[in-house]
N, C-alpha and C. Protein backbone atom coordinates (compact mmCIF):
# COMPACT_ATOMS: atom_id res chain seq x y z
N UNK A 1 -36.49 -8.47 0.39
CA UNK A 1 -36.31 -7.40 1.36
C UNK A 1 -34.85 -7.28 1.81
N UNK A 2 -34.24 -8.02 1.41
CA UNK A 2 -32.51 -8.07 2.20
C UNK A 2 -31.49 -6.71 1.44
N UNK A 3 -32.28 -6.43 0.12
CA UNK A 3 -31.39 -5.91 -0.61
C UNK A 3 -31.81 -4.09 -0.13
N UNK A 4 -32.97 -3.83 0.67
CA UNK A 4 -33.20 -2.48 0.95
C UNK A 4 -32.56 -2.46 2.31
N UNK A 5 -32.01 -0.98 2.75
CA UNK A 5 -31.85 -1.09 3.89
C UNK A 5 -33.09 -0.29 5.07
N UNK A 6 -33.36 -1.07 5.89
CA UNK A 6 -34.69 -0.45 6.53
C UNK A 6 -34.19 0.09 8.33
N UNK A 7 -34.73 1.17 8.47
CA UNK A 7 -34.04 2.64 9.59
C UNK A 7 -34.86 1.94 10.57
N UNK A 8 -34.71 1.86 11.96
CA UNK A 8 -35.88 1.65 12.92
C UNK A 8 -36.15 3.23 13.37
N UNK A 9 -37.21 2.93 13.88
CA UNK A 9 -38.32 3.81 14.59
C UNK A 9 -38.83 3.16 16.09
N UNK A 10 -39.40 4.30 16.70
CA UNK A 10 -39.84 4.02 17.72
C UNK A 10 -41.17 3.52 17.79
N UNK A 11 -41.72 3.92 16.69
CA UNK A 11 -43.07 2.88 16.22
C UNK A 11 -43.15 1.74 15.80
N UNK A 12 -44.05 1.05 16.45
CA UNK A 12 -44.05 -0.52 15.60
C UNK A 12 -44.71 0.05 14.31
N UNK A 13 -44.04 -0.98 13.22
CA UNK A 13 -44.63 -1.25 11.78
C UNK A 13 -44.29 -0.19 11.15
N UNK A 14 -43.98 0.83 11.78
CA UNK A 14 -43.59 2.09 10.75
C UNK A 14 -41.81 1.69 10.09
N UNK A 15 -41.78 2.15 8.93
CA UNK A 15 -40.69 1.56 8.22
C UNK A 15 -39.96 2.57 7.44
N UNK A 16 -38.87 2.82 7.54
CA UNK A 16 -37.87 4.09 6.96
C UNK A 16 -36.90 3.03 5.91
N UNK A 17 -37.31 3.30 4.97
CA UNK A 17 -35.93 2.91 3.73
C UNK A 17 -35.80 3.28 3.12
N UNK A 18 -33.86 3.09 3.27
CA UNK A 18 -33.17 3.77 2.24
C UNK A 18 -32.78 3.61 0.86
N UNK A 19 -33.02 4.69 0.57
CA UNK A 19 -33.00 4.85 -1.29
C UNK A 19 -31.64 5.06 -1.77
N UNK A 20 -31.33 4.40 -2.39
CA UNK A 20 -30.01 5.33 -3.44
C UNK A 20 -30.04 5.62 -4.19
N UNK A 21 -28.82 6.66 -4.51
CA UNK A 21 -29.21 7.51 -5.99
C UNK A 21 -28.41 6.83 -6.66
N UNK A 22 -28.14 6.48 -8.05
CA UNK A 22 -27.45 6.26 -8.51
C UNK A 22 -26.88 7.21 -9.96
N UNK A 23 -25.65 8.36 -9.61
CA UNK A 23 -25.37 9.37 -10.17
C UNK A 23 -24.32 9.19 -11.29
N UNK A 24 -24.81 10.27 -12.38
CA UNK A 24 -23.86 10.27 -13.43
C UNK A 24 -23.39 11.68 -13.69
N UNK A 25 -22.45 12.53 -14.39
CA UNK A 25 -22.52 14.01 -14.64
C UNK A 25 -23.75 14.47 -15.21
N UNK A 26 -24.74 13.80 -15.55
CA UNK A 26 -25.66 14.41 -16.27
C UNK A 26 -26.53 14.64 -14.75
N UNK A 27 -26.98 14.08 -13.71
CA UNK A 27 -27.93 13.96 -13.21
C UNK A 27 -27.75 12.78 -11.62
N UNK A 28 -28.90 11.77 -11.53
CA UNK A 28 -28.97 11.02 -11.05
C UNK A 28 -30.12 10.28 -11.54
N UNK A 29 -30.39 9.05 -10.95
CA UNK A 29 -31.40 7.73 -10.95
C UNK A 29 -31.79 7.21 -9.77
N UNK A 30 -32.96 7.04 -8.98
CA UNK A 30 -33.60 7.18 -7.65
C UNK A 30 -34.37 6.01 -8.24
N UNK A 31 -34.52 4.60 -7.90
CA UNK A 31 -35.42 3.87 -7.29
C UNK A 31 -36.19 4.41 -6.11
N UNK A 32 -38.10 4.51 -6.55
CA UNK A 32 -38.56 5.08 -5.17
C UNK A 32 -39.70 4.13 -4.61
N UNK A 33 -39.78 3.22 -5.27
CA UNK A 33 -40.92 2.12 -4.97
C UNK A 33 -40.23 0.51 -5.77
N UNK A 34 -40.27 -0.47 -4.97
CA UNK A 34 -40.13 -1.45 -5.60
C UNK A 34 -41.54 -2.51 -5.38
N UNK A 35 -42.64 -3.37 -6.00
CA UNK A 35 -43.50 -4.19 -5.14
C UNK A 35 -42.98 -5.12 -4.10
N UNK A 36 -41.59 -5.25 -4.37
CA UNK A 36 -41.34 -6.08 -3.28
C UNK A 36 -40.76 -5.91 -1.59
N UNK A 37 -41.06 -4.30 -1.66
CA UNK A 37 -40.82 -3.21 -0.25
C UNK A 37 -42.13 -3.79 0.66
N UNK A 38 -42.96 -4.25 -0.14
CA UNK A 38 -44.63 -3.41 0.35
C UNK A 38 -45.54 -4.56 0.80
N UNK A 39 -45.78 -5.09 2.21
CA UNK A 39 -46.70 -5.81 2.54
C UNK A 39 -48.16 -5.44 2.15
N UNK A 40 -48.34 -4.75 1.10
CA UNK A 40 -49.70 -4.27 0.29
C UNK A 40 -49.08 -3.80 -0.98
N UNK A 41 -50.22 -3.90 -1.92
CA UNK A 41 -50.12 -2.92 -2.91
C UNK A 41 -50.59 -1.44 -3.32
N UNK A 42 -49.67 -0.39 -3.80
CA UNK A 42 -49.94 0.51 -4.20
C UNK A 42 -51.36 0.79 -5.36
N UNK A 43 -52.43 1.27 -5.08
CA UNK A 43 -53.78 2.07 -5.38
C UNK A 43 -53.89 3.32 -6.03
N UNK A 44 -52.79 4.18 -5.08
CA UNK A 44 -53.12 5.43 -6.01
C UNK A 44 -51.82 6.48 -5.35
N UNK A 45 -51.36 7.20 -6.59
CA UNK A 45 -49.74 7.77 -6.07
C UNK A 45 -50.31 9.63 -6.19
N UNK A 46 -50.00 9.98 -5.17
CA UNK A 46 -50.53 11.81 -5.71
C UNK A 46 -49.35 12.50 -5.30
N UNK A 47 -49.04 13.96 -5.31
CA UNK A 47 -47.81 14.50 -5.06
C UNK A 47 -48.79 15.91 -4.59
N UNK A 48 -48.31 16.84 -3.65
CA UNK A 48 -48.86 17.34 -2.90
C UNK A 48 -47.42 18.41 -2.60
N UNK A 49 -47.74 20.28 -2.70
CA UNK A 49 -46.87 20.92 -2.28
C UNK A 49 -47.56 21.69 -1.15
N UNK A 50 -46.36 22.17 -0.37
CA UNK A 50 -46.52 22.64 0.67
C UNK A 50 -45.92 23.88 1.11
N UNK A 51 -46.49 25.41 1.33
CA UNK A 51 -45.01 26.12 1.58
C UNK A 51 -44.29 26.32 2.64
N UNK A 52 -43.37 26.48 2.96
CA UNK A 52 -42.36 26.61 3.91
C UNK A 52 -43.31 27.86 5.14
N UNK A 53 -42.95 26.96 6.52
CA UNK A 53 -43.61 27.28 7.75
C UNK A 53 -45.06 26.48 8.18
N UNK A 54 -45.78 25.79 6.95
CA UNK A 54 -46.64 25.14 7.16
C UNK A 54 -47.18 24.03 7.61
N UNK A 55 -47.96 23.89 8.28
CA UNK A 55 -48.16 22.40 9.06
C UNK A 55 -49.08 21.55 9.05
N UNK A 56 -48.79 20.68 8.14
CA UNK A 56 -50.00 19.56 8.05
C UNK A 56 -50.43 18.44 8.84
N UNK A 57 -51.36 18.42 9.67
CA UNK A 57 -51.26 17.86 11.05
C UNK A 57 -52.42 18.03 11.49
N UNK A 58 -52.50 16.97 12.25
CA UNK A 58 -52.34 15.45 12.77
C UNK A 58 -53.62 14.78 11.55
N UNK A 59 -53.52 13.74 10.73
CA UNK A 59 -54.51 13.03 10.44
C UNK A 59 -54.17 11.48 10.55
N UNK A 60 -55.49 10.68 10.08
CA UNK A 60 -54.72 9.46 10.48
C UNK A 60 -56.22 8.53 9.32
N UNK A 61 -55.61 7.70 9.15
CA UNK A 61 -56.72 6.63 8.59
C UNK A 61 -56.91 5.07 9.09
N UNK A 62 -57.95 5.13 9.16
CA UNK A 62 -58.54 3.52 9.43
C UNK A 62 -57.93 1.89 9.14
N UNK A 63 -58.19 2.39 7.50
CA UNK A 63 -57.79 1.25 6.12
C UNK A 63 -56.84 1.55 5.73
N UNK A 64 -56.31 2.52 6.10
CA UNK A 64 -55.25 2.80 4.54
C UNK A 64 -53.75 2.96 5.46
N UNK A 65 -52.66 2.36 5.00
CA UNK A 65 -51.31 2.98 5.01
C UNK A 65 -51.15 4.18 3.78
N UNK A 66 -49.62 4.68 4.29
CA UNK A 66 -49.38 5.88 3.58
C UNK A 66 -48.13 5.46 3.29
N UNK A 67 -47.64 5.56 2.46
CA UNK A 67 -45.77 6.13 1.93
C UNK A 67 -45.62 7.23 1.52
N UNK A 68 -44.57 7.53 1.78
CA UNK A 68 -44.37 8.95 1.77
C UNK A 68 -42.89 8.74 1.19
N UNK A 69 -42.34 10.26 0.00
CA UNK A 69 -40.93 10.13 -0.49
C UNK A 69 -41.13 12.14 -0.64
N UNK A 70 -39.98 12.37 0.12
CA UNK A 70 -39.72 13.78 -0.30
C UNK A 70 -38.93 13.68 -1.01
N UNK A 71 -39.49 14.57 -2.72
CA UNK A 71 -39.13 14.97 -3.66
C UNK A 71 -38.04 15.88 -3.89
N UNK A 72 -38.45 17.46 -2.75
CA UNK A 72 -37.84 18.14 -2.49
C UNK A 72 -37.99 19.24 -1.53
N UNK A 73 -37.23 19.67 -0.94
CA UNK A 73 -37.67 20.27 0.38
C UNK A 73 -36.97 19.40 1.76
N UNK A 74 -38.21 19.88 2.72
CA UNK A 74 -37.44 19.74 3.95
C UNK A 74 -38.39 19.41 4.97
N UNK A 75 -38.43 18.55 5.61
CA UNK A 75 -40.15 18.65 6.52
C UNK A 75 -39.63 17.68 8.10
N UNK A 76 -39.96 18.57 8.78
CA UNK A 76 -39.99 17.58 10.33
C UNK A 76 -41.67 17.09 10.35
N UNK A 77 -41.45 15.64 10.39
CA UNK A 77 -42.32 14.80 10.41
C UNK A 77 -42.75 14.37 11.63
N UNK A 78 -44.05 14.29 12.38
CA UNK A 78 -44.22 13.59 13.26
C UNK A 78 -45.30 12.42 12.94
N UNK A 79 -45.27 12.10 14.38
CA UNK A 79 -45.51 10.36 14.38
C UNK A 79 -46.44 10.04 15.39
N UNK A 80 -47.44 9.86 15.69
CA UNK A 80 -47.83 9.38 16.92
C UNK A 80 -49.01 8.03 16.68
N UNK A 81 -48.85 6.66 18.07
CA UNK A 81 -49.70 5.76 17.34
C UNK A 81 -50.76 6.19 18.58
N UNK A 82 -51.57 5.69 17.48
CA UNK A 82 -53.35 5.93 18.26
C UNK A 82 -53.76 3.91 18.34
N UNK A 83 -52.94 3.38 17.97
CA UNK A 83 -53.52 1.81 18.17
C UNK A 83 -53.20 0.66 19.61
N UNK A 84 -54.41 0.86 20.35
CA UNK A 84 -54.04 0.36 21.61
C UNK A 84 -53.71 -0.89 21.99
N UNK A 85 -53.27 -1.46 21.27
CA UNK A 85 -53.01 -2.89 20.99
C UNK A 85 -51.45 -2.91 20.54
N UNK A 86 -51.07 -1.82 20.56
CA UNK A 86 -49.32 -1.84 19.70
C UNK A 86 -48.37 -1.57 20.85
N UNK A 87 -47.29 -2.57 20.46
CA UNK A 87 -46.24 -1.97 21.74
C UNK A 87 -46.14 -0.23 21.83
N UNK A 88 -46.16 0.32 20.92
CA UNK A 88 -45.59 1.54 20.80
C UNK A 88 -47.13 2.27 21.06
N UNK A 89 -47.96 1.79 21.69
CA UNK A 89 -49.34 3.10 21.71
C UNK A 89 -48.91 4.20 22.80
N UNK A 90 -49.38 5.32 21.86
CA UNK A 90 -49.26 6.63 22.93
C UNK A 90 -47.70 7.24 22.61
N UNK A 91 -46.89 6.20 21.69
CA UNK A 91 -45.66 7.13 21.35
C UNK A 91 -45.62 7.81 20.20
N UNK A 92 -44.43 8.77 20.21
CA UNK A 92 -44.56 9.72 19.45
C UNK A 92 -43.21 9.83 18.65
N UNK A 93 -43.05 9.66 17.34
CA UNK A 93 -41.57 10.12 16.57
C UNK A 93 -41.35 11.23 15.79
N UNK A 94 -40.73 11.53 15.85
CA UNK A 94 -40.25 12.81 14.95
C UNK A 94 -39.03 12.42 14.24
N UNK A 95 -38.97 12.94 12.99
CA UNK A 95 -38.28 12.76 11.92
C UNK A 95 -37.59 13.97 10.98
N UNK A 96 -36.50 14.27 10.17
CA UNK A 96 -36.50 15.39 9.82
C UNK A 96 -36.28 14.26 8.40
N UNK A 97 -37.40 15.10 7.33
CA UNK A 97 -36.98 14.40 6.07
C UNK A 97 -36.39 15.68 5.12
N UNK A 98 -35.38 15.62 4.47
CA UNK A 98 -34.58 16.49 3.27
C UNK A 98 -34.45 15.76 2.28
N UNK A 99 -34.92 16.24 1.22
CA UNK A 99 -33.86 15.81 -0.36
C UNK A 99 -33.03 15.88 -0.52
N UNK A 100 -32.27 16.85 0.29
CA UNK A 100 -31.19 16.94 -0.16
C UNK A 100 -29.99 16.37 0.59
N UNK A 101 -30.39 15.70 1.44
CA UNK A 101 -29.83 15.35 2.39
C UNK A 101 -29.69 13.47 1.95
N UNK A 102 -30.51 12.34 2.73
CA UNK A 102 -30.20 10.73 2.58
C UNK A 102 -31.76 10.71 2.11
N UNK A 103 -32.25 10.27 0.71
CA UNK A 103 -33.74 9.69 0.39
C UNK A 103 -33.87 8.69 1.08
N UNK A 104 -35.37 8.69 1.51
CA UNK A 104 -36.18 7.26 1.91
C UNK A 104 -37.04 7.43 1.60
N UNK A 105 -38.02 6.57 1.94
CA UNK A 105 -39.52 6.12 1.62
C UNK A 105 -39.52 6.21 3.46
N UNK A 106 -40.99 6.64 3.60
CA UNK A 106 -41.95 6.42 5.15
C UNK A 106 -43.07 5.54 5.21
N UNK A 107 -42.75 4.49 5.07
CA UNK A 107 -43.96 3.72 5.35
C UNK A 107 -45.18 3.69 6.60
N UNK A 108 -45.82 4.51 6.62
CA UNK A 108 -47.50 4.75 8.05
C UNK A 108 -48.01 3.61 7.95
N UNK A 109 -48.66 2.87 9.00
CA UNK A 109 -49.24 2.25 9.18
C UNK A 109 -50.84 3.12 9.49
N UNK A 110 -51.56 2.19 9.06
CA UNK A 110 -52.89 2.66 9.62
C UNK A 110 -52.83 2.85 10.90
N UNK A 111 -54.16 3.88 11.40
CA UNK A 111 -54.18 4.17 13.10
C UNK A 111 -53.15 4.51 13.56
N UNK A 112 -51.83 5.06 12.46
CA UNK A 112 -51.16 5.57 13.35
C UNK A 112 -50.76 7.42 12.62
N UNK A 113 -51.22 8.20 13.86
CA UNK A 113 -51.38 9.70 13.02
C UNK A 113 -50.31 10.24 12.53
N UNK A 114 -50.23 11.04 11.48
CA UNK A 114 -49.18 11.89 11.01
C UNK A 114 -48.97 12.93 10.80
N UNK A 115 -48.06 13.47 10.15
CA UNK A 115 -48.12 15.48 9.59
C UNK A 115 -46.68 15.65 9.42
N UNK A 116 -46.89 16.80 9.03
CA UNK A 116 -45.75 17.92 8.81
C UNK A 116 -45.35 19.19 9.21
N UNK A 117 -43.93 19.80 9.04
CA UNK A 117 -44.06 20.92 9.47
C UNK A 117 -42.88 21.07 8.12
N UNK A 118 -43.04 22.16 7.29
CA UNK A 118 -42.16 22.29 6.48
C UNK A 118 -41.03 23.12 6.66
N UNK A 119 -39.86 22.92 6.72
CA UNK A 119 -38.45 23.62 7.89
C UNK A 119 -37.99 24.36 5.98
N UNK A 120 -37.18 25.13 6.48
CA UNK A 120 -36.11 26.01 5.52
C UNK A 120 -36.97 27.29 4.81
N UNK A 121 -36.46 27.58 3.63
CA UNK A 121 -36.97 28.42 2.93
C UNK A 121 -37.42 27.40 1.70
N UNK A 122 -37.42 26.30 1.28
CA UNK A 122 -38.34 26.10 0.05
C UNK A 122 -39.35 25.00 0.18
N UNK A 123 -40.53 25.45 -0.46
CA UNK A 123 -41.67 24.30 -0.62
C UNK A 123 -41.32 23.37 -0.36
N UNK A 124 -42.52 22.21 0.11
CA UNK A 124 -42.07 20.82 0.01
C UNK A 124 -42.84 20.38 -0.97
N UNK A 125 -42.21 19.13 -1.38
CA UNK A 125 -43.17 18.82 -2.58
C UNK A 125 -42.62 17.37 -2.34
N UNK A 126 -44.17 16.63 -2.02
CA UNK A 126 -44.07 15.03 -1.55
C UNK A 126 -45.02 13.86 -2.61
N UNK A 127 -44.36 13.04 -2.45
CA UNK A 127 -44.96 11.63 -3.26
C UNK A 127 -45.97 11.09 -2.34
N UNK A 128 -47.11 11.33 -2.09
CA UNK A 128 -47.50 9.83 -1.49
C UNK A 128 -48.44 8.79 -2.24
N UNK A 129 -48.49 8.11 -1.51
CA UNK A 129 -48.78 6.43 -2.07
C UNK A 129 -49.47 5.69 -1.24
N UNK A 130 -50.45 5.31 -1.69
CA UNK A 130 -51.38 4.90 -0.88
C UNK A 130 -51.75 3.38 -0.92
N UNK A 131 -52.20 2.36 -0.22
CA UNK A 131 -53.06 1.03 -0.78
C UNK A 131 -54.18 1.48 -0.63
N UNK A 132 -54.69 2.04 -0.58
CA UNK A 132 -56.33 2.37 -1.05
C UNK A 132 -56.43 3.81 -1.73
N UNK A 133 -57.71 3.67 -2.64
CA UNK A 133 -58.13 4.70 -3.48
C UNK A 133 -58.93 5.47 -2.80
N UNK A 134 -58.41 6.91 -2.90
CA UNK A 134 -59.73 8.05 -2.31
C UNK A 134 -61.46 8.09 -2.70
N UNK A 135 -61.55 8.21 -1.86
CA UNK A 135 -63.50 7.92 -1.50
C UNK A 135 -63.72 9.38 -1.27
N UNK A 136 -64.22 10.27 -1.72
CA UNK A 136 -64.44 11.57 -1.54
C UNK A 136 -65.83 11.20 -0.81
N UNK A 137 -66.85 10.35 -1.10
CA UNK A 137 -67.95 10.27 -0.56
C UNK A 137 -67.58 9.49 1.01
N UNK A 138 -66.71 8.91 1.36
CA UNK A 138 -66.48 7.90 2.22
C UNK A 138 -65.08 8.21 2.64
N UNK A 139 -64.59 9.18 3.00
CA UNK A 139 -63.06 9.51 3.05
C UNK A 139 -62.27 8.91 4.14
N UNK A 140 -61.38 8.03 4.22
CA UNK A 140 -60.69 7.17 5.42
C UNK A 140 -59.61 8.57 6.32
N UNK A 141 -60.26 9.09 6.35
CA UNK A 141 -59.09 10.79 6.65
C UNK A 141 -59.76 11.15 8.15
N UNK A 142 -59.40 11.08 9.12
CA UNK A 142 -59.47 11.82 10.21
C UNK A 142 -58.43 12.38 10.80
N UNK A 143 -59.07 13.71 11.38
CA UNK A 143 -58.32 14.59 11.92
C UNK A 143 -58.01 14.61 13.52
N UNK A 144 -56.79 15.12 13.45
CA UNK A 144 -56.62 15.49 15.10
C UNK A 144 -55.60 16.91 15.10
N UNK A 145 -56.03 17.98 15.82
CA UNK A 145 -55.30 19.23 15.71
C UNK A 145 -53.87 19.43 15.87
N UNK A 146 -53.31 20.02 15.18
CA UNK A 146 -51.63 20.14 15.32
C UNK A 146 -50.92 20.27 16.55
N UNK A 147 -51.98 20.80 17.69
CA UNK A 147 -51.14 21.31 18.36
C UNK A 147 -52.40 20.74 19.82
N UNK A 148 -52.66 19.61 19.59
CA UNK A 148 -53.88 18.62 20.48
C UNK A 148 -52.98 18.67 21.80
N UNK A 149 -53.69 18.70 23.10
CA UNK A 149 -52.48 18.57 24.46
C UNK A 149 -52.11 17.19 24.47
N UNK A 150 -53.45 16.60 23.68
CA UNK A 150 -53.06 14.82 24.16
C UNK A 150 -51.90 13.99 23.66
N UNK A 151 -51.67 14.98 22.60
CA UNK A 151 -50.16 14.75 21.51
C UNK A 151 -49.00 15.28 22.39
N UNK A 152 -48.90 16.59 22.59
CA UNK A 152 -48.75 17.23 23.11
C UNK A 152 -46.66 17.39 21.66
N UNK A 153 -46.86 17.33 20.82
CA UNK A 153 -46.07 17.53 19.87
C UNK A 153 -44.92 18.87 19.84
N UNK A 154 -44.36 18.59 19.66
CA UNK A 154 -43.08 19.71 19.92
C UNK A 154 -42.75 19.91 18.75
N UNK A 155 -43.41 21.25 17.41
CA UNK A 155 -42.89 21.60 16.60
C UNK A 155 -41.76 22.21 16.26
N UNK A 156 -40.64 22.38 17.07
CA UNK A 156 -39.86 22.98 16.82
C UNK A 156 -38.70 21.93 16.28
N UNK A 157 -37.44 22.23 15.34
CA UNK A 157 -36.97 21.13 15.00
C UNK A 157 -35.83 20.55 15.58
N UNK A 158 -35.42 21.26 16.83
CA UNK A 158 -34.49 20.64 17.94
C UNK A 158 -35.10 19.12 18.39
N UNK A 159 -34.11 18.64 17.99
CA UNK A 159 -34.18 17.02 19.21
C UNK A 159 -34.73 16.03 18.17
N UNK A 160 -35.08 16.54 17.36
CA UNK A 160 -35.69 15.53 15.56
C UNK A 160 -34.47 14.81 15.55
N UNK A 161 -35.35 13.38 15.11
CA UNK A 161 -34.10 12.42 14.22
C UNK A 161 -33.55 12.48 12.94
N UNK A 162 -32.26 13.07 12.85
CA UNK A 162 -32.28 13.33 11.44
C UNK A 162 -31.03 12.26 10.69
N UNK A 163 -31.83 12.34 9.38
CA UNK A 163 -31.49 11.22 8.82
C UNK A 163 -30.15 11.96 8.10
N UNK A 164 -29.05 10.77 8.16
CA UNK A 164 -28.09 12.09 7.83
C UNK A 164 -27.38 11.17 6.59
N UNK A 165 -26.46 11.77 5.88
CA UNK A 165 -26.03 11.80 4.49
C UNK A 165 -25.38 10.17 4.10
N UNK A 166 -25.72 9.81 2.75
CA UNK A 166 -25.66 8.51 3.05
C UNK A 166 -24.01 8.22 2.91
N UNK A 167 -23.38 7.38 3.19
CA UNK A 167 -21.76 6.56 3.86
C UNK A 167 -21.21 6.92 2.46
C-alpha cells in the first residue's frame, strides 16, 4: 500500500486513490486495479453509461463494497454514511470525479449510500467493481431518493471537492 497514494475523505473507510497515467505520443497506460489496493477481492467488474444531467441516487448495499473509476466524463459524486456505529454516521461527501482531469479509484464501503449527478456536456461512462456477484433473485441494492430531506444533498456542483490535476 505505500506505493499508491490514498486522498482522505470525510468518511470513515471510504478511500480515494490516485492513479497515474503513464504517457507516450501514441497514447497513455492507466493502472486501474492492483489486488494489493483491496481489503477484499474483486467478483465482478461492469461499466455502466450515463447521460449528461442525470442522477443516479441514493443506493446503498448491505454486503457489498463498490469501486468506482471514471472512464470518461464528469460526475459530482455524493456520499452519505447510513452506519451508526462509524465516526462519520450521518455525514455527507461530495466529490467531483473527471477523466480528464486527476484518475482515481472510489472505494464505498458497505452501508454507506451513493450516486451521481453527471456535470458537462458528455456521457459518463464508469468502471465499477464489486466484491460480490449480482443476485438478481436476492439483490444487495437499496434505495434511498435523490433528493430524500434526511440527506438533504445539494446537487448543484458549487462547494464539491474537486480533485484537481495531478503535480
Amino acid at each position: 500500500m505505500s506505493s499508491i497514494k490514498s486522498l482522505k475523505t470525510k468518511i470513515d473507510g471510504v478511500r480515494i486513490i490516485s492513479l497515474t497515467d503513464h504517457s507516450s505520443t501514441g497514447g497513455f497506460f492507466r493502472e486501474i486495479m492492483r489486488k494489493s489496493w483491496l481489503p477484499f477481492s474483486i467478483r465482478q467488474v461492469s461499466l455502466s453509461q450515463t447521460n449528461p444531467g442525470e442522477i443516479k441516487a441514493f443506493h446503498w448495499h448491505k454486503k457489498q463494497w463498490d469501486v468506482w473509476h471514471v472512464v470518461s466524463g464528469k460526475a459530482l459524486v455524493a456520499l452519505y454514511d447510513l452506519r451508526s456505529k462509524s465516526p462519520s454516521f450521518k455525514k455527507k461527501e461530495r466529490l467531483v470525479l473527471d477523466a480528464e482531469k486527476k484518475p482515481v479509484i472510489v472505494m464505498i464501503p458497505k452501508k454507506v449510500a451513493h450516486g451521481y449527478k453527471v456535470v458537462g456536456e458528455k456521457p459518463l461512462l464508469v468502471l465499477y467493481m464489486m466484491d460480490k456477484e449480482y443476485n438478481a433473485a436476492k439483490p444487495d441494492e437499496h434505495r434511498i431518493p435523490f433528493d430524500d430531506p434526511k440527506i438533504d444533498f445539494d446537487w448543484t456542483i458549487q462547494n464539491a471537492k474537486r480533485l484537481q490535476k495531478k503535480d
